[in-house]
C-alpha atoms as a PDB file:
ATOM      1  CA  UNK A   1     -25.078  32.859   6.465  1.00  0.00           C
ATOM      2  CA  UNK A   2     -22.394  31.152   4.242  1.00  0.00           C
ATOM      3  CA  UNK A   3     -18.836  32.467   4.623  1.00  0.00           C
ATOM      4  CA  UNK A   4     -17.191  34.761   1.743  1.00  0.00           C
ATOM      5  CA  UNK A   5     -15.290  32.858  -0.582  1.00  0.00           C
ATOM      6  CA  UNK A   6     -11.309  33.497  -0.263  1.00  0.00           C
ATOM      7  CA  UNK A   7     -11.093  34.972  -3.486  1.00  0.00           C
ATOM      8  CA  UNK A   8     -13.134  37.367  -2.471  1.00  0.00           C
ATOM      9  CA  UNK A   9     -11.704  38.133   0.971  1.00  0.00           C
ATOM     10  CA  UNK A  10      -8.030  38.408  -0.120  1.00  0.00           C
ATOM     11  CA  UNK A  11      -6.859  41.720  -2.215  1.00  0.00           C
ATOM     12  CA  UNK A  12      -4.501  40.926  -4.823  1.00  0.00           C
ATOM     13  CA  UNK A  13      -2.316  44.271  -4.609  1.00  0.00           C
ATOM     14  CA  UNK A  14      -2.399  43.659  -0.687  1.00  0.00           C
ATOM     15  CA  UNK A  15       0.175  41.680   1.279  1.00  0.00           C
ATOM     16  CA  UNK A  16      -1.594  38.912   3.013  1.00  0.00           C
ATOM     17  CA  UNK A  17      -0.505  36.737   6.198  1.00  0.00           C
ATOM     18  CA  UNK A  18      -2.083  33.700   6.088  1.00  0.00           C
ATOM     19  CA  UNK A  19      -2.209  30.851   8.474  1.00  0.00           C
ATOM     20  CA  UNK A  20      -2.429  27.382   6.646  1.00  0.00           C
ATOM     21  CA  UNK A  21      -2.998  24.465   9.116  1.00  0.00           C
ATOM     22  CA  UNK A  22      -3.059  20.585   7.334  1.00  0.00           C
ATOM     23  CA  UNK A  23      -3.860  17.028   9.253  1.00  0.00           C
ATOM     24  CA  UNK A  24      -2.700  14.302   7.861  1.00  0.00           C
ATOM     25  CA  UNK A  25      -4.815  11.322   7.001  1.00  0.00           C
ATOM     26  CA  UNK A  26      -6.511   8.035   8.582  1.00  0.00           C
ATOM     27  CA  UNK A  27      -4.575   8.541  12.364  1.00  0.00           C
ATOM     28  CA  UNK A  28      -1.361   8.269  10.332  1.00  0.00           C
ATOM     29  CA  UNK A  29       1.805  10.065  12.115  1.00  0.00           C
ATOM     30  CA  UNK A  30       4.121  12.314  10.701  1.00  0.00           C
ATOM     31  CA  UNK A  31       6.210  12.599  13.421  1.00  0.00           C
ATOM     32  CA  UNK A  32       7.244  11.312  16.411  1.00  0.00           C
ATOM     33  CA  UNK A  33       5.806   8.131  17.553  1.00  0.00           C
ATOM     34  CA  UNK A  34       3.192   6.097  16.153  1.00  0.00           C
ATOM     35  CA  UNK A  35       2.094   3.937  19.550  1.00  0.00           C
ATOM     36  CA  UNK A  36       0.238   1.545  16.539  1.00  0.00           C
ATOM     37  CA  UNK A  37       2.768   0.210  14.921  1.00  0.00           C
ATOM     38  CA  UNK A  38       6.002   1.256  17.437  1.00  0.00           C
ATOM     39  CA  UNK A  39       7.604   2.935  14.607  1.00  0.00           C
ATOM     40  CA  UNK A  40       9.252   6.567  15.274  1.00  0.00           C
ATOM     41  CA  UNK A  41       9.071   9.276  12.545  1.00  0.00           C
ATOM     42  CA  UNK A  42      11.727  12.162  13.483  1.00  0.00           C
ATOM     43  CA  UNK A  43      13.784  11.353  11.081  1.00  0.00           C
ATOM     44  CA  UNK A  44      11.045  12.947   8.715  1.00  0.00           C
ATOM     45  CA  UNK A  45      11.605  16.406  10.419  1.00  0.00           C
ATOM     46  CA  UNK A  46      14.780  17.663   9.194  1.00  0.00           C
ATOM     47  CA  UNK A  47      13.443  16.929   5.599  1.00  0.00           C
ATOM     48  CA  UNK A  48      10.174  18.407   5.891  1.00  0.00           C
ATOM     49  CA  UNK A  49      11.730  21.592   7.231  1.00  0.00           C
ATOM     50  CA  UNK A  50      14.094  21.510   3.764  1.00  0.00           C
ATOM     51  CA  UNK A  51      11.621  20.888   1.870  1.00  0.00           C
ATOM     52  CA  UNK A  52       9.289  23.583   2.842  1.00  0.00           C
ATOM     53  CA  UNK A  53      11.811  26.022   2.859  1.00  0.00           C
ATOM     54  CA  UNK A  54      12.833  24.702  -1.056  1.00  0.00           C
ATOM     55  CA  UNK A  55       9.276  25.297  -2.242  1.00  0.00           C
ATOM     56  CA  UNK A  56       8.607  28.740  -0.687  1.00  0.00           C
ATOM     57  CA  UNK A  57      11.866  30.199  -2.409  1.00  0.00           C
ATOM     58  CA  UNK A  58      10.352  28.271  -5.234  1.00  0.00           C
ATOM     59  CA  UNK A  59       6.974  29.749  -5.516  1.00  0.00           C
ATOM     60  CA  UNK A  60       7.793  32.975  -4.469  1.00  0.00           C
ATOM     61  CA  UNK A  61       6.025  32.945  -0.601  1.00  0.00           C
ATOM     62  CA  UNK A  62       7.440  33.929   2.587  1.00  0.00           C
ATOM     63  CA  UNK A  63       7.653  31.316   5.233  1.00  0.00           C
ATOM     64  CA  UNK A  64       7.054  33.025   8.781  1.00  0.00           C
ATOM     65  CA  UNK A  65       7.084  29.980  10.395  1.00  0.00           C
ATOM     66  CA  UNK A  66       6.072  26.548  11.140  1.00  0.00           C
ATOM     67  CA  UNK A  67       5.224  23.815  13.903  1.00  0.00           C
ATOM     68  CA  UNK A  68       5.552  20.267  12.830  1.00  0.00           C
ATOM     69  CA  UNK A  69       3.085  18.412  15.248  1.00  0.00           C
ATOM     70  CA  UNK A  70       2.875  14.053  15.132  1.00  0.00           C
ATOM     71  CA  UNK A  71      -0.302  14.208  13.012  1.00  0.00           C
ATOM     72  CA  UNK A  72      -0.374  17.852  11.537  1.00  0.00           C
ATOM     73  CA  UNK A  73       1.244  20.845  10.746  1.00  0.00           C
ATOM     74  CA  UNK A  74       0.968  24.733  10.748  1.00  0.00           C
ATOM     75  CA  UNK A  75       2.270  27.062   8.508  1.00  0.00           C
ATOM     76  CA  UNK A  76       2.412  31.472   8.477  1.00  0.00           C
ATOM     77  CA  UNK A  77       2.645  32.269   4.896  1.00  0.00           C
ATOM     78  CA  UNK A  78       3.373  35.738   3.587  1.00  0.00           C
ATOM     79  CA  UNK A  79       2.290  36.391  -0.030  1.00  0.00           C
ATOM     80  CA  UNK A  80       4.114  38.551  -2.266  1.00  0.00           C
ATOM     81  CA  UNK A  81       2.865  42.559  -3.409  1.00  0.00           C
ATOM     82  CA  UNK A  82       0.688  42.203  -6.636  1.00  0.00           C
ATOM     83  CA  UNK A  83       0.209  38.760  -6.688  1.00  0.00           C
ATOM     84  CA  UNK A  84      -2.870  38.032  -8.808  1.00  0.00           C
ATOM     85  CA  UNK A  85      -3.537  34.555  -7.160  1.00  0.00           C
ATOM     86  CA  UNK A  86      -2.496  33.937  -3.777  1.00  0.00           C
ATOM     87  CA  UNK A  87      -5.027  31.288  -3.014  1.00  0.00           C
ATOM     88  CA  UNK A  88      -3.543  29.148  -6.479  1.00  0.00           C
ATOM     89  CA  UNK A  89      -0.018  29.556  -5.152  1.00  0.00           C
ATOM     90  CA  UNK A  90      -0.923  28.168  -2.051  1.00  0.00           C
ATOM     91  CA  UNK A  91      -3.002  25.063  -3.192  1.00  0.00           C
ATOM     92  CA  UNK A  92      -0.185  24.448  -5.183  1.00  0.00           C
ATOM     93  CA  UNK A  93       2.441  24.792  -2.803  1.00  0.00           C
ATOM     94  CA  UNK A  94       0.726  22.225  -0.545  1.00  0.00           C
ATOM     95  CA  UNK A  95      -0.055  20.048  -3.847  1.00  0.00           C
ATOM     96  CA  UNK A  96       3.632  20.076  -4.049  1.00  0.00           C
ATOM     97  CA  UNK A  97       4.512  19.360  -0.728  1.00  0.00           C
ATOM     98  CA  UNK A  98       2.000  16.884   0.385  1.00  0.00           C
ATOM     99  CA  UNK A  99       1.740  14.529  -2.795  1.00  0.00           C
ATOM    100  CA  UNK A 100       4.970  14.760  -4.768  1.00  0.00           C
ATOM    101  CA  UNK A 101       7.430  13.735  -1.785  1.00  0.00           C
END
Protein backbone atom coordinates (compact mmCIF):
# COMPACT_ATOMS: atom_id res chain seq x y z
CA UNK A 1 0.00 0.00 0.00
CA UNK A 2 1.46 3.44 -1.06
CA UNK A 3 1.80 6.03 1.72
CA UNK A 4 -0.73 9.16 1.90
CA UNK A 5 0.57 12.04 0.27
CA UNK A 6 1.60 14.99 2.85
CA UNK A 7 -0.91 17.19 1.63
CA UNK A 8 -3.21 15.03 2.59
CA UNK A 9 -1.90 14.04 6.02
CA UNK A 10 -1.26 17.60 7.31
CA UNK A 11 -4.48 19.91 8.33
CA UNK A 12 -4.07 23.35 7.35
CA UNK A 13 -5.98 25.02 10.44
CA UNK A 14 -3.86 22.51 12.67
CA UNK A 15 -0.46 23.26 14.18
CA UNK A 16 1.94 20.72 12.92
CA UNK A 17 5.47 19.54 14.39
CA UNK A 18 7.40 18.29 11.84
CA UNK A 19 10.73 16.64 11.79
CA UNK A 20 12.78 17.51 8.56
CA UNK A 21 16.04 15.45 8.31
CA UNK A 22 18.51 16.40 4.95
CA UNK A 23 21.99 14.49 3.86
CA UNK A 24 24.10 16.19 2.03
CA UNK A 25 25.47 14.99 -1.26
CA UNK A 26 28.26 12.59 -2.87
CA UNK A 27 30.12 11.78 0.90
CA UNK A 28 30.65 15.55 1.02
CA UNK A 29 31.03 16.98 4.80
CA UNK A 30 29.40 19.73 6.27
CA UNK A 31 31.05 19.69 9.29
CA UNK A 32 33.74 18.61 11.09
CA UNK A 33 36.36 16.69 9.37
CA UNK A 34 36.53 15.46 5.99
CA UNK A 35 39.36 12.43 6.50
CA UNK A 36 39.43 12.78 2.25
CA UNK A 37 40.77 15.73 1.72
CA UNK A 38 42.11 16.73 5.60
CA UNK A 39 40.11 19.79 5.46
CA UNK A 40 37.95 20.77 8.73
CA UNK A 41 34.48 22.39 8.32
CA UNK A 42 33.42 23.97 11.88
CA UNK A 43 33.83 27.05 10.88
CA UNK A 44 30.52 26.41 8.80
CA UNK A 45 28.55 25.88 12.12
CA UNK A 46 28.13 29.17 13.60
CA UNK A 47 26.76 30.33 10.13
CA UNK A 48 24.47 27.62 9.49
CA UNK A 49 22.94 28.10 12.92
CA UNK A 50 22.40 32.10 11.77
CA UNK A 51 21.24 31.31 8.92
CA UNK A 52 18.56 28.95 9.87
CA UNK A 53 17.44 30.99 12.50
CA UNK A 54 17.27 34.18 9.69
CA UNK A 55 15.00 32.14 7.43
CA UNK A 56 12.54 30.75 10.02
CA UNK A 57 11.77 34.41 11.33
CA UNK A 58 11.65 34.92 7.62
CA UNK A 59 9.09 32.48 6.54
CA UNK A 60 7.13 32.56 9.43
CA UNK A 61 8.14 28.78 11.09
CA UNK A 62 9.16 27.94 14.46
CA UNK A 63 12.52 26.40 14.89
CA UNK A 64 12.37 23.77 17.88
CA UNK A 65 15.59 22.72 17.29
CA UNK A 66 18.40 21.37 15.38
CA UNK A 67 21.54 18.92 15.28
CA UNK A 68 24.16 19.74 12.78
CA UNK A 69 25.84 16.26 12.12
CA UNK A 70 29.35 16.05 9.54
CA UNK A 71 27.19 14.88 6.61
CA UNK A 72 23.51 15.83 7.60
CA UNK A 73 21.26 17.67 9.54
CA UNK A 74 17.92 17.56 11.54
CA UNK A 75 15.51 20.03 12.00
CA UNK A 76 11.87 20.28 14.48
CA UNK A 77 9.79 22.70 12.65
CA UNK A 78 6.61 24.18 14.06
CA UNK A 79 4.16 25.59 11.47
CA UNK A 80 2.08 28.46 12.10
CA UNK A 81 -2.19 28.30 12.92
CA UNK A 82 -4.03 28.58 9.48
CA UNK A 83 -1.35 28.14 7.30
CA UNK A 84 -2.73 27.02 3.94
CA UNK A 85 0.62 25.39 2.78
CA UNK A 86 2.92 24.09 5.21
CA UNK A 87 4.54 21.56 2.98
CA UNK A 88 5.41 24.81 0.25
CA UNK A 89 6.89 26.77 3.14
CA UNK A 90 9.02 24.10 3.98
CA UNK A 91 10.39 23.09 0.46
CA UNK A 92 11.08 26.52 0.22
CA UNK A 93 12.73 27.11 3.32
CA UNK A 94 15.20 24.30 2.54
CA UNK A 95 15.36 25.67 -1.25
CA UNK A 96 16.57 28.69 0.50
CA UNK A 97 18.88 27.31 2.75
CA UNK A 98 20.50 24.58 0.86
CA UNK A 99 21.05 26.28 -2.68
CA UNK A 100 21.19 30.05 -2.23
CA UNK A 101 24.17 30.10 0.43
Amino acid sequence: MARMARAEVFAPDEVEVVHVMNRVVRRCYLLGDDPVSGKNYDHRKVMIENQLQRLAGAFGIDLLGFALMSNHFHLILVSPRFLLCFLTLISHFLFFFLYLN
